[in-house]
C-alpha atoms as a PDB file:
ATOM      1  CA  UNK A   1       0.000   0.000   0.000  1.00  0.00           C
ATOM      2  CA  UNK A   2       1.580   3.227  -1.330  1.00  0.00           C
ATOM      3  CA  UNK A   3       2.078   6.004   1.869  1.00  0.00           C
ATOM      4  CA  UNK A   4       0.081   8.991   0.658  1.00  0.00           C
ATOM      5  CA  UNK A   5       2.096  12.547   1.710  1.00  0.00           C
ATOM      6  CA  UNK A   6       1.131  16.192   1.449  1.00  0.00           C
ATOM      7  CA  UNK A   7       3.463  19.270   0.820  1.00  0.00           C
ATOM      8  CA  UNK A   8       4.915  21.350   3.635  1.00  0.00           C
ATOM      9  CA  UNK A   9       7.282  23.277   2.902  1.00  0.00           C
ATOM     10  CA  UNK A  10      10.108  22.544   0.571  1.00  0.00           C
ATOM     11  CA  UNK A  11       9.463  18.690   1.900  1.00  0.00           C
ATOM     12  CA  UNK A  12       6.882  15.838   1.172  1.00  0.00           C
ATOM     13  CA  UNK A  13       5.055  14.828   4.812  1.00  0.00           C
ATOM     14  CA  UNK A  14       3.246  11.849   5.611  1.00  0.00           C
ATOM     15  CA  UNK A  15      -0.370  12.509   7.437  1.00  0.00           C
ATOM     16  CA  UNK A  16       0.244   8.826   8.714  1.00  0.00           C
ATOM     17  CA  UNK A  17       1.273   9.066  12.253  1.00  0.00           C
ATOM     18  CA  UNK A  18       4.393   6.454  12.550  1.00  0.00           C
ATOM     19  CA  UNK A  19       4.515   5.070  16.363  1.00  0.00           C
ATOM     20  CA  UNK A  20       8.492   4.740  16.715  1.00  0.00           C
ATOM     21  CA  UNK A  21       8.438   4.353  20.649  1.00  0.00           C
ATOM     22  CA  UNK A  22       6.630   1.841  20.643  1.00  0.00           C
ATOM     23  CA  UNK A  23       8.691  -1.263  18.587  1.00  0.00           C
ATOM     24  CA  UNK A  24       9.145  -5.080  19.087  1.00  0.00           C
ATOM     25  CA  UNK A  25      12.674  -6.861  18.113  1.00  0.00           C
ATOM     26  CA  UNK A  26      12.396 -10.095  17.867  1.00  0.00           C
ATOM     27  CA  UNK A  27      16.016 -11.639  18.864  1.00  0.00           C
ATOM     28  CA  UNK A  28      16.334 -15.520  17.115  1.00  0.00           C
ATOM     29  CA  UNK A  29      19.438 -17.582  19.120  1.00  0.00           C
ATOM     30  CA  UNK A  30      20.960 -19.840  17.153  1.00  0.00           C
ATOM     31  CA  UNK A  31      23.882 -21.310  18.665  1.00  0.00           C
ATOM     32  CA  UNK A  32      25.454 -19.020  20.556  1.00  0.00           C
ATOM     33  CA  UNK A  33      24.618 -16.285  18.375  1.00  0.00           C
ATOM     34  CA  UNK A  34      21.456 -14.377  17.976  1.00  0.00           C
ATOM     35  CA  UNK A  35      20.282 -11.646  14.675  1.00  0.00           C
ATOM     36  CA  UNK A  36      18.159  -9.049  14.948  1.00  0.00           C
ATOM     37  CA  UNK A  37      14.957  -8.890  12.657  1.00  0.00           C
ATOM     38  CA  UNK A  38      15.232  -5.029  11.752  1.00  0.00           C
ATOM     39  CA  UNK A  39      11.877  -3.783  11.577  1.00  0.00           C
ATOM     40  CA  UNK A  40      12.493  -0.161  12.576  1.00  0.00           C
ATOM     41  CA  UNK A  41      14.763   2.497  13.519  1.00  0.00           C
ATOM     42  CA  UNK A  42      15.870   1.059  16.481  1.00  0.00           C
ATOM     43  CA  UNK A  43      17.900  -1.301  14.303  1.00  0.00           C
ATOM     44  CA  UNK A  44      20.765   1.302  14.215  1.00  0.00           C
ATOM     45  CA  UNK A  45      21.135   0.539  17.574  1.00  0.00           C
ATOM     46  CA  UNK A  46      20.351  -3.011  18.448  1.00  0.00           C
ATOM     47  CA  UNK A  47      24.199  -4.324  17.304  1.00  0.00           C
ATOM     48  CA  UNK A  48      25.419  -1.795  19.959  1.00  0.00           C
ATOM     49  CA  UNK A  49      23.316  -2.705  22.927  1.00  0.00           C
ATOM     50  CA  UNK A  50      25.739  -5.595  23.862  1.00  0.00           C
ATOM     51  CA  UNK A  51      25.137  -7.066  27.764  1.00  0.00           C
ATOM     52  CA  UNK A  52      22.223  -4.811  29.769  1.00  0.00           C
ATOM     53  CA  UNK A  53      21.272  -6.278  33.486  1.00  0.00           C
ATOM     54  CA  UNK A  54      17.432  -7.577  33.315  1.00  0.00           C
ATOM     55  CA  UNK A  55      15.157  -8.453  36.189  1.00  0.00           C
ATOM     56  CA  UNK A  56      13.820 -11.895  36.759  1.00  0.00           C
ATOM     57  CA  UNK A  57      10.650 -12.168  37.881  1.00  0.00           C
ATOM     58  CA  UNK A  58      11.074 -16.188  37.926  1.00  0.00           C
ATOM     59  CA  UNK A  59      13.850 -18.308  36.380  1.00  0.00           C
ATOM     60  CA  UNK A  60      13.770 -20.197  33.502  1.00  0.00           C
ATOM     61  CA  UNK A  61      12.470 -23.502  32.990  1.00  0.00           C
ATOM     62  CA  UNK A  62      14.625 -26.046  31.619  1.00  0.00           C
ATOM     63  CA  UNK A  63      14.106 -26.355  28.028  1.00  0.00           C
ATOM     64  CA  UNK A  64      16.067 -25.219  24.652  1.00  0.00           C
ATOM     65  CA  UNK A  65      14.936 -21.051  24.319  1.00  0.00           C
ATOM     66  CA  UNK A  66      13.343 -20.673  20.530  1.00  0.00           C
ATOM     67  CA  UNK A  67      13.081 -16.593  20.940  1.00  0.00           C
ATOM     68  CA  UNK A  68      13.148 -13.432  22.598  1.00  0.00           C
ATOM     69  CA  UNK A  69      11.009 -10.458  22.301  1.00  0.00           C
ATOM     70  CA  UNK A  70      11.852  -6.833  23.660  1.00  0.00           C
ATOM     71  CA  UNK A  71       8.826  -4.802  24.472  1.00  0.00           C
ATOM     72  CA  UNK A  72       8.306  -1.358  25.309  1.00  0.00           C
ATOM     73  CA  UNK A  73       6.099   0.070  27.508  1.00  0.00           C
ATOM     74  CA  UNK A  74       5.305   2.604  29.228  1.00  0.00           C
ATOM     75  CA  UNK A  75       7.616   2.181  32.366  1.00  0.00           C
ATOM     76  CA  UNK A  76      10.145   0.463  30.732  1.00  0.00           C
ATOM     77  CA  UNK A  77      11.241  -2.513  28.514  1.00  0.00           C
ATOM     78  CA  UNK A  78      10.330  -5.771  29.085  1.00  0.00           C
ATOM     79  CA  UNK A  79      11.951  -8.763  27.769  1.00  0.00           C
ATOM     80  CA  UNK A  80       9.477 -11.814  27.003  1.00  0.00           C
ATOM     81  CA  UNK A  81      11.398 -15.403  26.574  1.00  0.00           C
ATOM     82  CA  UNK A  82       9.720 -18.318  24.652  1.00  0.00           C
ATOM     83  CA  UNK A  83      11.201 -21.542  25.864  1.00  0.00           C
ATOM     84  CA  UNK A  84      10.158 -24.999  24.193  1.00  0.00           C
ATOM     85  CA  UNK A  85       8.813 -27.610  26.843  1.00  0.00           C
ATOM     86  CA  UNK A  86       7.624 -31.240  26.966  1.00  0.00           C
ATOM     87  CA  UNK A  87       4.069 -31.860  26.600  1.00  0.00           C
ATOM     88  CA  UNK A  88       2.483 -32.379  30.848  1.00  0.00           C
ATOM     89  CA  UNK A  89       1.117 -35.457  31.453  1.00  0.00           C
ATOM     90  CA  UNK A  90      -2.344 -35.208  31.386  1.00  0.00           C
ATOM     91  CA  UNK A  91      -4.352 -35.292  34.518  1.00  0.00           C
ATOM     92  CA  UNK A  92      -7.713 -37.889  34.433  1.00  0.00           C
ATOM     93  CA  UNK A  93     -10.474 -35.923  35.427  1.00  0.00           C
ATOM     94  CA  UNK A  94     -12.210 -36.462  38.470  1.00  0.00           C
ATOM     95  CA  UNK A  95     -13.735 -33.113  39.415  1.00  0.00           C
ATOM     96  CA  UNK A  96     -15.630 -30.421  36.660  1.00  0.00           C
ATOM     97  CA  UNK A  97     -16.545 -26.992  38.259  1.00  0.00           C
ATOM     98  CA  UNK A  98     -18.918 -25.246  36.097  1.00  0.00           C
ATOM     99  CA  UNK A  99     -18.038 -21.467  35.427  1.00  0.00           C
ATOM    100  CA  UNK A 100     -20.349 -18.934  34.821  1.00  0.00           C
ATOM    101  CA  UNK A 101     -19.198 -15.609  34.478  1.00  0.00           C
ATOM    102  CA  UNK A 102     -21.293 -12.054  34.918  1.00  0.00           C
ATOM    103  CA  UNK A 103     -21.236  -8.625  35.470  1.00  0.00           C
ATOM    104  CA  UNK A 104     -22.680  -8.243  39.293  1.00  0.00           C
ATOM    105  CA  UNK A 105     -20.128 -10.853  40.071  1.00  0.00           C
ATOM    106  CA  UNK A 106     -17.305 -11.686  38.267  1.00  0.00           C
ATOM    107  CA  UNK A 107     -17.895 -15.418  38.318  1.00  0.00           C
ATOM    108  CA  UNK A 108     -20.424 -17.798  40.421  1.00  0.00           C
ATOM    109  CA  UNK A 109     -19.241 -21.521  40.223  1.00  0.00           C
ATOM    110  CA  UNK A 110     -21.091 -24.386  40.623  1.00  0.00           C
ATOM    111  CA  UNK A 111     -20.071 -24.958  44.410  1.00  0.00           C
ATOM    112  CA  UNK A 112     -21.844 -21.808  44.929  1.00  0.00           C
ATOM    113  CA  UNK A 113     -18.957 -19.745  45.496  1.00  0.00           C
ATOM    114  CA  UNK A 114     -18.772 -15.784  44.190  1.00  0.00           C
ATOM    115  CA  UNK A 115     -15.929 -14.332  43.107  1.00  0.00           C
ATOM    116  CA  UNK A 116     -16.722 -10.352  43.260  1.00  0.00           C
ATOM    117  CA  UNK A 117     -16.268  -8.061  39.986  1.00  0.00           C
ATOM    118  CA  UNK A 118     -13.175  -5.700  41.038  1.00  0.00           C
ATOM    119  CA  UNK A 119     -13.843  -3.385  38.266  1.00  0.00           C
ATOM    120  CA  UNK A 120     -10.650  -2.056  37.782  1.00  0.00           C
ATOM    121  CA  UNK A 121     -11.449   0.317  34.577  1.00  0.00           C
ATOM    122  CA  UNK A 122     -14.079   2.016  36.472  1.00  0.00           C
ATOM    123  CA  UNK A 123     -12.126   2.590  39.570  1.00  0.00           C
ATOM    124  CA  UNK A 124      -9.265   4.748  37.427  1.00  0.00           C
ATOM    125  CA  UNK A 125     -11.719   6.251  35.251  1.00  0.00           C
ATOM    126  CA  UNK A 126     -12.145   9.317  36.678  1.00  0.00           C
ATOM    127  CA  UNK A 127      -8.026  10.042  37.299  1.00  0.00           C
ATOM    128  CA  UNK A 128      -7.634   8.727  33.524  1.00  0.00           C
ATOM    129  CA  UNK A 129     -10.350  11.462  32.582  1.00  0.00           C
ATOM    130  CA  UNK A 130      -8.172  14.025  34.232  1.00  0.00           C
ATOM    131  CA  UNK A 131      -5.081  13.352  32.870  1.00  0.00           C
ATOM    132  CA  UNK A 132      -6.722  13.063  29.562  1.00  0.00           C
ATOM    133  CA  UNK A 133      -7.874  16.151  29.768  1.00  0.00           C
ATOM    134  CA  UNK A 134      -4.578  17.959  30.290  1.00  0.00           C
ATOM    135  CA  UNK A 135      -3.531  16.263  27.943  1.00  0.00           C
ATOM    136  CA  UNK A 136      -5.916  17.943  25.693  1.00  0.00           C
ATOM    137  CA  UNK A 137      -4.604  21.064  26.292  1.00  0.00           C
ATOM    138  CA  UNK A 138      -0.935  20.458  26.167  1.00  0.00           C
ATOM    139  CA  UNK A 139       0.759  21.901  22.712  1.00  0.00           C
ATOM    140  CA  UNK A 140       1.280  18.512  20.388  1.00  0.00           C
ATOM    141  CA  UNK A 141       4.862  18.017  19.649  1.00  0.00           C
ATOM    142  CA  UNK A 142       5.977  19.485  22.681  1.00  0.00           C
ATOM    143  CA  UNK A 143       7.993  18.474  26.199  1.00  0.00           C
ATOM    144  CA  UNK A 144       4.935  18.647  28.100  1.00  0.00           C
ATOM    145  CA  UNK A 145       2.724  16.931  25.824  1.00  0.00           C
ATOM    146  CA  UNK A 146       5.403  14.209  26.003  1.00  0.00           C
ATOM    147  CA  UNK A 147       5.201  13.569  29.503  1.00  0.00           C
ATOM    148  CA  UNK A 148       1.674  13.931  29.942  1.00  0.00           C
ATOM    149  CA  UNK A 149       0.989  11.403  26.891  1.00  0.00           C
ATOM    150  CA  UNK A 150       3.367   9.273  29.177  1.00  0.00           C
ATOM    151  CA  UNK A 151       1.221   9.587  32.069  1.00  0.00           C
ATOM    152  CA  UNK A 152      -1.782   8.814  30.400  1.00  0.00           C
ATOM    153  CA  UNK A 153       0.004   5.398  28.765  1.00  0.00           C
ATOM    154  CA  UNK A 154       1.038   4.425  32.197  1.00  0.00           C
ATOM    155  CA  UNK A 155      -2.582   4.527  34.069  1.00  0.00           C
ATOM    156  CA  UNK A 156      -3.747   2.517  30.873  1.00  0.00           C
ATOM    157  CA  UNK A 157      -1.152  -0.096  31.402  1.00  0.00           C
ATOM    158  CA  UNK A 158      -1.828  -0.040  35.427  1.00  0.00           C
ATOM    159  CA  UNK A 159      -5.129  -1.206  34.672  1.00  0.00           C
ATOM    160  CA  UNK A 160      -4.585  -3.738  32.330  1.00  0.00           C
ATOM    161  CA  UNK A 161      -1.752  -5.709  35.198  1.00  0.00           C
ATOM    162  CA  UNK A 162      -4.419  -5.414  37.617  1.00  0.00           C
ATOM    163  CA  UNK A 163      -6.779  -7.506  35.502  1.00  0.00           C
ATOM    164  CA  UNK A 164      -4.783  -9.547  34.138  1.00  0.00           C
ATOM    165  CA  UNK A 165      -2.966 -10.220  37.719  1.00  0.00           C
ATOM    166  CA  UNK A 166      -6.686 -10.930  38.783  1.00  0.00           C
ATOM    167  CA  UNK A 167      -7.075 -13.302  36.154  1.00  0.00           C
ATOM    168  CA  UNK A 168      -3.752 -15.337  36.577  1.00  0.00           C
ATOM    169  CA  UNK A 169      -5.198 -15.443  40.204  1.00  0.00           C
ATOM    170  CA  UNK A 170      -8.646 -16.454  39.943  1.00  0.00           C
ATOM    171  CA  UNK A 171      -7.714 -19.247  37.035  1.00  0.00           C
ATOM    172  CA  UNK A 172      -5.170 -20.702  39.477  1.00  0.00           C
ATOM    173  CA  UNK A 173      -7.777 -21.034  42.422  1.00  0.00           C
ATOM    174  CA  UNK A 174     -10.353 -22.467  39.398  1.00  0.00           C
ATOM    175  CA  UNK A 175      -7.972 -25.368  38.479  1.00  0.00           C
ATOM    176  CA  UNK A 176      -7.321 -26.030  42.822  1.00  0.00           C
ATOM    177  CA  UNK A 177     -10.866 -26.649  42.691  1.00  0.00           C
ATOM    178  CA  UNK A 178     -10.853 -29.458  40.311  1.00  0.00           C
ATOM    179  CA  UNK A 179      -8.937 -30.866  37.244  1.00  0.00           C
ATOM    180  CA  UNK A 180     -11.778 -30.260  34.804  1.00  0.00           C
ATOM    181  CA  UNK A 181     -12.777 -26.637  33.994  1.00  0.00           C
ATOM    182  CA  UNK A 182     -16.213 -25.546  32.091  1.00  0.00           C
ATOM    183  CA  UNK A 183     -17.480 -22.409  30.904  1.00  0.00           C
ATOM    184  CA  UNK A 184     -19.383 -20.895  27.910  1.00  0.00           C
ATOM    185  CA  UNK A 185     -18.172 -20.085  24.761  1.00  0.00           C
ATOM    186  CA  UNK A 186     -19.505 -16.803  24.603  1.00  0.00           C
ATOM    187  CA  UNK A 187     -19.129 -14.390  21.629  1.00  0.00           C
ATOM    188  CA  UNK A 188     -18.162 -11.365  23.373  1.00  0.00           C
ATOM    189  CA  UNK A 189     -17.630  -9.409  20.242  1.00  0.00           C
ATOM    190  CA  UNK A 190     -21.423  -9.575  19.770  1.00  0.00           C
ATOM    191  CA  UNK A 191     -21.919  -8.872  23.200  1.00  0.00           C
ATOM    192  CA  UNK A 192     -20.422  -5.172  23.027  1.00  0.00           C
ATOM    193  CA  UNK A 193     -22.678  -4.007  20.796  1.00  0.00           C
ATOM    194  CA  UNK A 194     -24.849  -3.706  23.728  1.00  0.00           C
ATOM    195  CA  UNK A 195     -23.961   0.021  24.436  1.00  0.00           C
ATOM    196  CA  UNK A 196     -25.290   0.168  27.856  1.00  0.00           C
ATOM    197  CA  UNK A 197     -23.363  -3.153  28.772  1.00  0.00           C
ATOM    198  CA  UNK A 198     -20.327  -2.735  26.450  1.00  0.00           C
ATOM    199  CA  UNK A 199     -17.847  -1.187  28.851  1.00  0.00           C
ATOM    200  CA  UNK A 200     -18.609  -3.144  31.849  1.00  0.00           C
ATOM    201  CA  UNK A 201     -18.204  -6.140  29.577  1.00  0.00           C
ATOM    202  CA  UNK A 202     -14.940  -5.058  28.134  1.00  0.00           C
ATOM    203  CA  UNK A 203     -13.629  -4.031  31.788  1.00  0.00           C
ATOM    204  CA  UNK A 204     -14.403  -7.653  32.978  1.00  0.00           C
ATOM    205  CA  UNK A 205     -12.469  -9.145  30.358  1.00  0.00           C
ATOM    206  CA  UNK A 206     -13.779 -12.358  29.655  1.00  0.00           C
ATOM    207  CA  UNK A 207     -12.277 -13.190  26.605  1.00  0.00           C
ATOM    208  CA  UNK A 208      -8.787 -12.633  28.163  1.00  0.00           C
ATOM    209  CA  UNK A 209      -9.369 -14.507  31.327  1.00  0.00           C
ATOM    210  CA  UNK A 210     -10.807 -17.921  29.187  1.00  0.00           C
ATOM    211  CA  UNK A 211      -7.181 -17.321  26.794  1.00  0.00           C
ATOM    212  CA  UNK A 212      -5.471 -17.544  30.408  1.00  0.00           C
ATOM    213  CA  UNK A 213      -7.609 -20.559  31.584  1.00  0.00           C
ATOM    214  CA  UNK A 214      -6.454 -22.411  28.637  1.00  0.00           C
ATOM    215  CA  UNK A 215      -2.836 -21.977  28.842  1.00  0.00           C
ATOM    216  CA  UNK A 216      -3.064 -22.986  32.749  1.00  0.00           C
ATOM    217  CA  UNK A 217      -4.913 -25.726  31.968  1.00  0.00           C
ATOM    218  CA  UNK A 218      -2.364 -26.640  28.255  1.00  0.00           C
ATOM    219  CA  UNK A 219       0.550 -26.280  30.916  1.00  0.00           C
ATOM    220  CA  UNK A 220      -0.532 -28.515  33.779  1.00  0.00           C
ATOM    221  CA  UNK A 221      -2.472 -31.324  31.983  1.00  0.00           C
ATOM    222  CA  UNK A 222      -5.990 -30.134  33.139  1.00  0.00           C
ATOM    223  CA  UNK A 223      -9.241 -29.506  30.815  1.00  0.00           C
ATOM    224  CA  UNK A 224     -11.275 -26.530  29.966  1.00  0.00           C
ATOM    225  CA  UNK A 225     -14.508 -27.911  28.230  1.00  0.00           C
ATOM    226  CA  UNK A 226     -16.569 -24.924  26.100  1.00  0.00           C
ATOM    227  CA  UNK A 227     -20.103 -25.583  26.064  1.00  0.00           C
ATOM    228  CA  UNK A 228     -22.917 -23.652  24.017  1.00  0.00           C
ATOM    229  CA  UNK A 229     -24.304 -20.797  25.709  1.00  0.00           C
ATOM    230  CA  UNK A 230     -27.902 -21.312  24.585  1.00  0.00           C
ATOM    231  CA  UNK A 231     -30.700 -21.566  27.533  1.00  0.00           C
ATOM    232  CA  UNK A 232     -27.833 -21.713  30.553  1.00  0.00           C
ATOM    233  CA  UNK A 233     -29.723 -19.118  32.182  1.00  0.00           C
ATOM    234  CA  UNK A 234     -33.272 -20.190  31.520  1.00  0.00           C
ATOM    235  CA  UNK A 235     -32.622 -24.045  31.923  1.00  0.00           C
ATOM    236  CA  UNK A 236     -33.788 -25.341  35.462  1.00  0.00           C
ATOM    237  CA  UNK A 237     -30.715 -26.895  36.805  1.00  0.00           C
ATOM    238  CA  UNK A 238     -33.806 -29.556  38.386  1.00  0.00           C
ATOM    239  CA  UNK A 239     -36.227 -30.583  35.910  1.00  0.00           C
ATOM    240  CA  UNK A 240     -34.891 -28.716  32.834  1.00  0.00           C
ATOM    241  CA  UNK A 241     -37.782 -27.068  31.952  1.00  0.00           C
ATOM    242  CA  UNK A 242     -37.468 -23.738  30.205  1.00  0.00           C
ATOM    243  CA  UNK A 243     -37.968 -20.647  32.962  1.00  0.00           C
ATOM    244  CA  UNK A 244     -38.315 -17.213  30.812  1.00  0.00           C
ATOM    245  CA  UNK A 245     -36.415 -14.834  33.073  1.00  0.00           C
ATOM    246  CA  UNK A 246     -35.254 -11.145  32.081  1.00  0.00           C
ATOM    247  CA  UNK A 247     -31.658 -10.083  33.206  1.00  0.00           C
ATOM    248  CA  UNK A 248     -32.903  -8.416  36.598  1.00  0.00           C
ATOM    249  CA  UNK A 249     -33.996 -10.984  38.186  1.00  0.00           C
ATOM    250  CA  UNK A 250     -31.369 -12.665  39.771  1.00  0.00           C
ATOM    251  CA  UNK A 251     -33.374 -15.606  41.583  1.00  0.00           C
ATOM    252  CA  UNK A 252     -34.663 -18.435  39.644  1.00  0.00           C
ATOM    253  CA  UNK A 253     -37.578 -19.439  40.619  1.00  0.00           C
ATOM    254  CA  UNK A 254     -39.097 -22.552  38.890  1.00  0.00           C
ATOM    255  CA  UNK A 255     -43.004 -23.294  38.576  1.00  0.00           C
ATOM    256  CA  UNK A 256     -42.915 -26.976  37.372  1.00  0.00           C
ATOM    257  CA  UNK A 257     -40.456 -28.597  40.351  1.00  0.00           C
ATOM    258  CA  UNK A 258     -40.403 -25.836  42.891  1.00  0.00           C
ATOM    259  CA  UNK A 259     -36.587 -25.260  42.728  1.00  0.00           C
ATOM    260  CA  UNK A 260     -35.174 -21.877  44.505  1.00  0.00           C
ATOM    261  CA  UNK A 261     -31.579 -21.081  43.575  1.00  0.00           C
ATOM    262  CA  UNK A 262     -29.661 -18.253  42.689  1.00  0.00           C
ATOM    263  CA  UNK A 263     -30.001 -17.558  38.723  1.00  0.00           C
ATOM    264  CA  UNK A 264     -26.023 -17.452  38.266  1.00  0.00           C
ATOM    265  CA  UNK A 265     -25.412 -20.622  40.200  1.00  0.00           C
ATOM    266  CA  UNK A 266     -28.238 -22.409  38.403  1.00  0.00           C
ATOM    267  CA  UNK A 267     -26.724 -21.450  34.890  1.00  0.00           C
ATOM    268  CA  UNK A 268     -22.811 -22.777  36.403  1.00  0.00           C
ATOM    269  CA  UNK A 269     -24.884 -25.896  37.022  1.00  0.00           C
ATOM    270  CA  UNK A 270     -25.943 -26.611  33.803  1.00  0.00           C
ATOM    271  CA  UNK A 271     -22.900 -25.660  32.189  1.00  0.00           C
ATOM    272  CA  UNK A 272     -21.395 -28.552  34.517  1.00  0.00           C
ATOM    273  CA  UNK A 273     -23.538 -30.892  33.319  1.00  0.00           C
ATOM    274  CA  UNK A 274     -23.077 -29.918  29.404  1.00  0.00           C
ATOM    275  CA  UNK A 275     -19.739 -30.384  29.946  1.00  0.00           C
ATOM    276  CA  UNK A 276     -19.981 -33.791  31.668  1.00  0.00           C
ATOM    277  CA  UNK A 277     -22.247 -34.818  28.722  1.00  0.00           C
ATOM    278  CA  UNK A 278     -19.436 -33.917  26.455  1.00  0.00           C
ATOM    279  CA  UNK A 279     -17.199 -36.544  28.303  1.00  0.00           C
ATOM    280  CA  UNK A 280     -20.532 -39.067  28.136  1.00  0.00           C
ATOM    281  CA  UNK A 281     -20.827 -38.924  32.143  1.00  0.00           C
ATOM    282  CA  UNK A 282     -24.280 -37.641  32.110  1.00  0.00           C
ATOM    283  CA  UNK A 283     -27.695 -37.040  30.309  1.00  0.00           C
ATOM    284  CA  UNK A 284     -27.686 -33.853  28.066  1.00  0.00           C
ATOM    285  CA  UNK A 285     -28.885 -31.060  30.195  1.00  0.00           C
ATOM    286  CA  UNK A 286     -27.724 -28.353  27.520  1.00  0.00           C
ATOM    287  CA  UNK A 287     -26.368 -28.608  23.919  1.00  0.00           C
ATOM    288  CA  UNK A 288     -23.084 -28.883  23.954  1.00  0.00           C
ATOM    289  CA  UNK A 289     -20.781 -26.854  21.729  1.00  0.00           C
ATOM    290  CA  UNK A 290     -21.700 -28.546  18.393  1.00  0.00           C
ATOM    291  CA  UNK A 291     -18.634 -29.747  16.175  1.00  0.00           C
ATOM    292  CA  UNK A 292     -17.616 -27.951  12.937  1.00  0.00           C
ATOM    293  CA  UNK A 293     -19.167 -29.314   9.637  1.00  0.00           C
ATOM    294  CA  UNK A 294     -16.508 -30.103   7.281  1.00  0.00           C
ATOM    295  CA  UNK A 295     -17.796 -27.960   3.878  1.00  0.00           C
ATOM    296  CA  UNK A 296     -14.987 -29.312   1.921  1.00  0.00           C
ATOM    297  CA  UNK A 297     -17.269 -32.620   0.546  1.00  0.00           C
ATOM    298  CA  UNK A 298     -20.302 -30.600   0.223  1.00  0.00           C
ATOM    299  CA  UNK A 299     -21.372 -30.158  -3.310  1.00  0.00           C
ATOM    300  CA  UNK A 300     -21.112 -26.765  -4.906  1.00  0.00           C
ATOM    301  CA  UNK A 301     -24.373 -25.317  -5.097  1.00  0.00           C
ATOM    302  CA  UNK A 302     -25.205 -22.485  -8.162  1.00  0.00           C
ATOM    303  CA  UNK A 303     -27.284 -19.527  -7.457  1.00  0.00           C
ATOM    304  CA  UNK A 304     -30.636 -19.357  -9.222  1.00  0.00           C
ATOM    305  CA  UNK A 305     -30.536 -23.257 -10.346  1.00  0.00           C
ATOM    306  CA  UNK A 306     -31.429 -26.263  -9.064  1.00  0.00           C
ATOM    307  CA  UNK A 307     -28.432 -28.789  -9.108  1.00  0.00           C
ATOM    308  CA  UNK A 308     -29.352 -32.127 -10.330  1.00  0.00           C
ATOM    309  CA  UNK A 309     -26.982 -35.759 -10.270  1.00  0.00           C
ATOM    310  CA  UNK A 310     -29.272 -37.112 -12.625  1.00  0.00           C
ATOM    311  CA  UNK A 311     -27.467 -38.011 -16.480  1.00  0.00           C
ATOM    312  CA  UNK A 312     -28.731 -35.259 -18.749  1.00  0.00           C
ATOM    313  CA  UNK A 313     -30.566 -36.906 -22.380  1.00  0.00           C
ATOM    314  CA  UNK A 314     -28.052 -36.990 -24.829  1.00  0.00           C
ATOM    315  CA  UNK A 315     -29.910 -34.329 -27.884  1.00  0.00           C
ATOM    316  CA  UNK A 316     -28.577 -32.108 -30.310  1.00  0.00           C
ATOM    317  CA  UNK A 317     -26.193 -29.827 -29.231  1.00  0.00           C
ATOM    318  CA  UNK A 318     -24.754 -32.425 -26.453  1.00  0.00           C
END
């Protein structure tokens, strides 16, 4: 894709706004040697960093190191390590804790234990708005701009390691629960087009926290089972009879068997039992996530004609 530029001056400018802070280097070792894929102007200076003293948050497993990636951030550079390991042995499942995640409460399980929404978005949004703000006003290009833009970056990035510290936490008490994990396999991008739920939703970061549920569970041998959304909520957990309920009412309350229960525990039951019925340890209380069709041996249907296997009559013409 050609760059399009406008005149200024006595020089072509590009309106495109090139982000030069903020570059990955992706560092190959082979040997005992390691090249630098040049992918911006930091490349002038990547031959002469030589040794620099990092931080280790944990050490390294044993295993051969396939990469290295350098990040930049906001308060600082960060060094991310990719290190090939054996596959775990894989853990027979004995224990499924059904998972169903919300808004009032960041997750109910089927145990009937809450874990509460921290909200960590809506907590900073007010000192984000400020510095935002100032930010508005600062002169672009300039010193102070610089350092408030800077500011702003860092309260974004303070946010996102509280959630995703809450998620590494949470997931880790999920799999001490049991060895078999279930939840829905919600499509959250449809989801946000709910304006009046769409930030909550994206500050709750569900879609994140199942992506960190399945490498816990890739890395230790456990399972996390993805059942179909469909009727979780309206299901009784009892006689599984349909129960129409709107989102604000949090009880479920069912007419046929008489069953009282809180409406997200009932839906982390049934997702339980979907997921059980995936395994074949149970009758089908929900419909599990269904398989993808394989199109490939379908035949190729034409638009505006019927398509026929019979032999066509041999005429003139043919």
């Amino acid at each position: 894709m050609e760059t399009p530029f406008f005149r200024a001056g006595r020089k072509l400018r590009s309106f495109l706004k090139r982000y030069h802070e903020y570059v990955i280097i992706l560092i190959a070792f082979v040997g005992e040697f390691y090249t630098v894929a040049r992918r911006c102007r930091l490349h002038r200076l990547a031959p002469e960093i030589g040794h620099v003293a990092i931080r280790y948050h944990r050490p390294l497993p044993d295993g051969k190191v396939k990469n290295l990636t350098l990040h930049r951030k906001a308060s600082g550079w960060y060094v991310s390590i990719v290190v090939e390991m054996p596959d775990p042995v894989e853990v027979p499942v004995e224990t499924t804790i059904g998972v169903d995640v919300g808004l009032e409460s960041f997750l109910t399980t089927s145990d009937g234990k809450k874990v509460s929404n921290p909200r960590h978005f809506r907590e900073s949004e007010n000192k984000l708005g400020v510095a935002q703000r100032i930010l508005s006003r600062r002169k672009k290009g300039s010193r102070r701009y610089k350092r408030q833009r800077e500011h702003v970056a860092k309260i974004h990035e303070h946010v996102a390691n509280q959630r995703r510290d809450f998620h590494h936490k949470t997931a880790h008490w999920l799999f001490s629960q049991g060895e078999e994990v279930a939840v829905e396999n919600l499509k959250i991008k449809n989801m946000v087009k709910n304006h009046y739920l769409s930030k909550s939703i994206s500050d709750a970061g569900w879609g994140r926290f199942r992506l960190i549920l399945q490498s816990k569970a890739a890395n230790a041998g456990l399972t996390l089972t993805k059942v179909n959304p469909k009727h979780t909520s309206q299901k009784c957990s009892g006689c599984d009879s349909i129960v129409p309920k709107s989102l604000s009412v949090r009880t479920h309350d069912c007419p046929h068997c008489g069953l009282v229960i809180d409406r997200d525990r009932n839906a982390a039951i049934n997702i339980k039992k979907a997921a059980v019925a995936l395994r074949g340890g149970a009758v089908v209380t929900n419909t599990p996530e269904p398989p993808e069709r394989d199109r490939s041996a379908e035949p190729c249907k034409t638009r505006g004609a019927a398509v026929s296997n019979k032999p066509r009559p041999l005429g003139r013409g043919n």
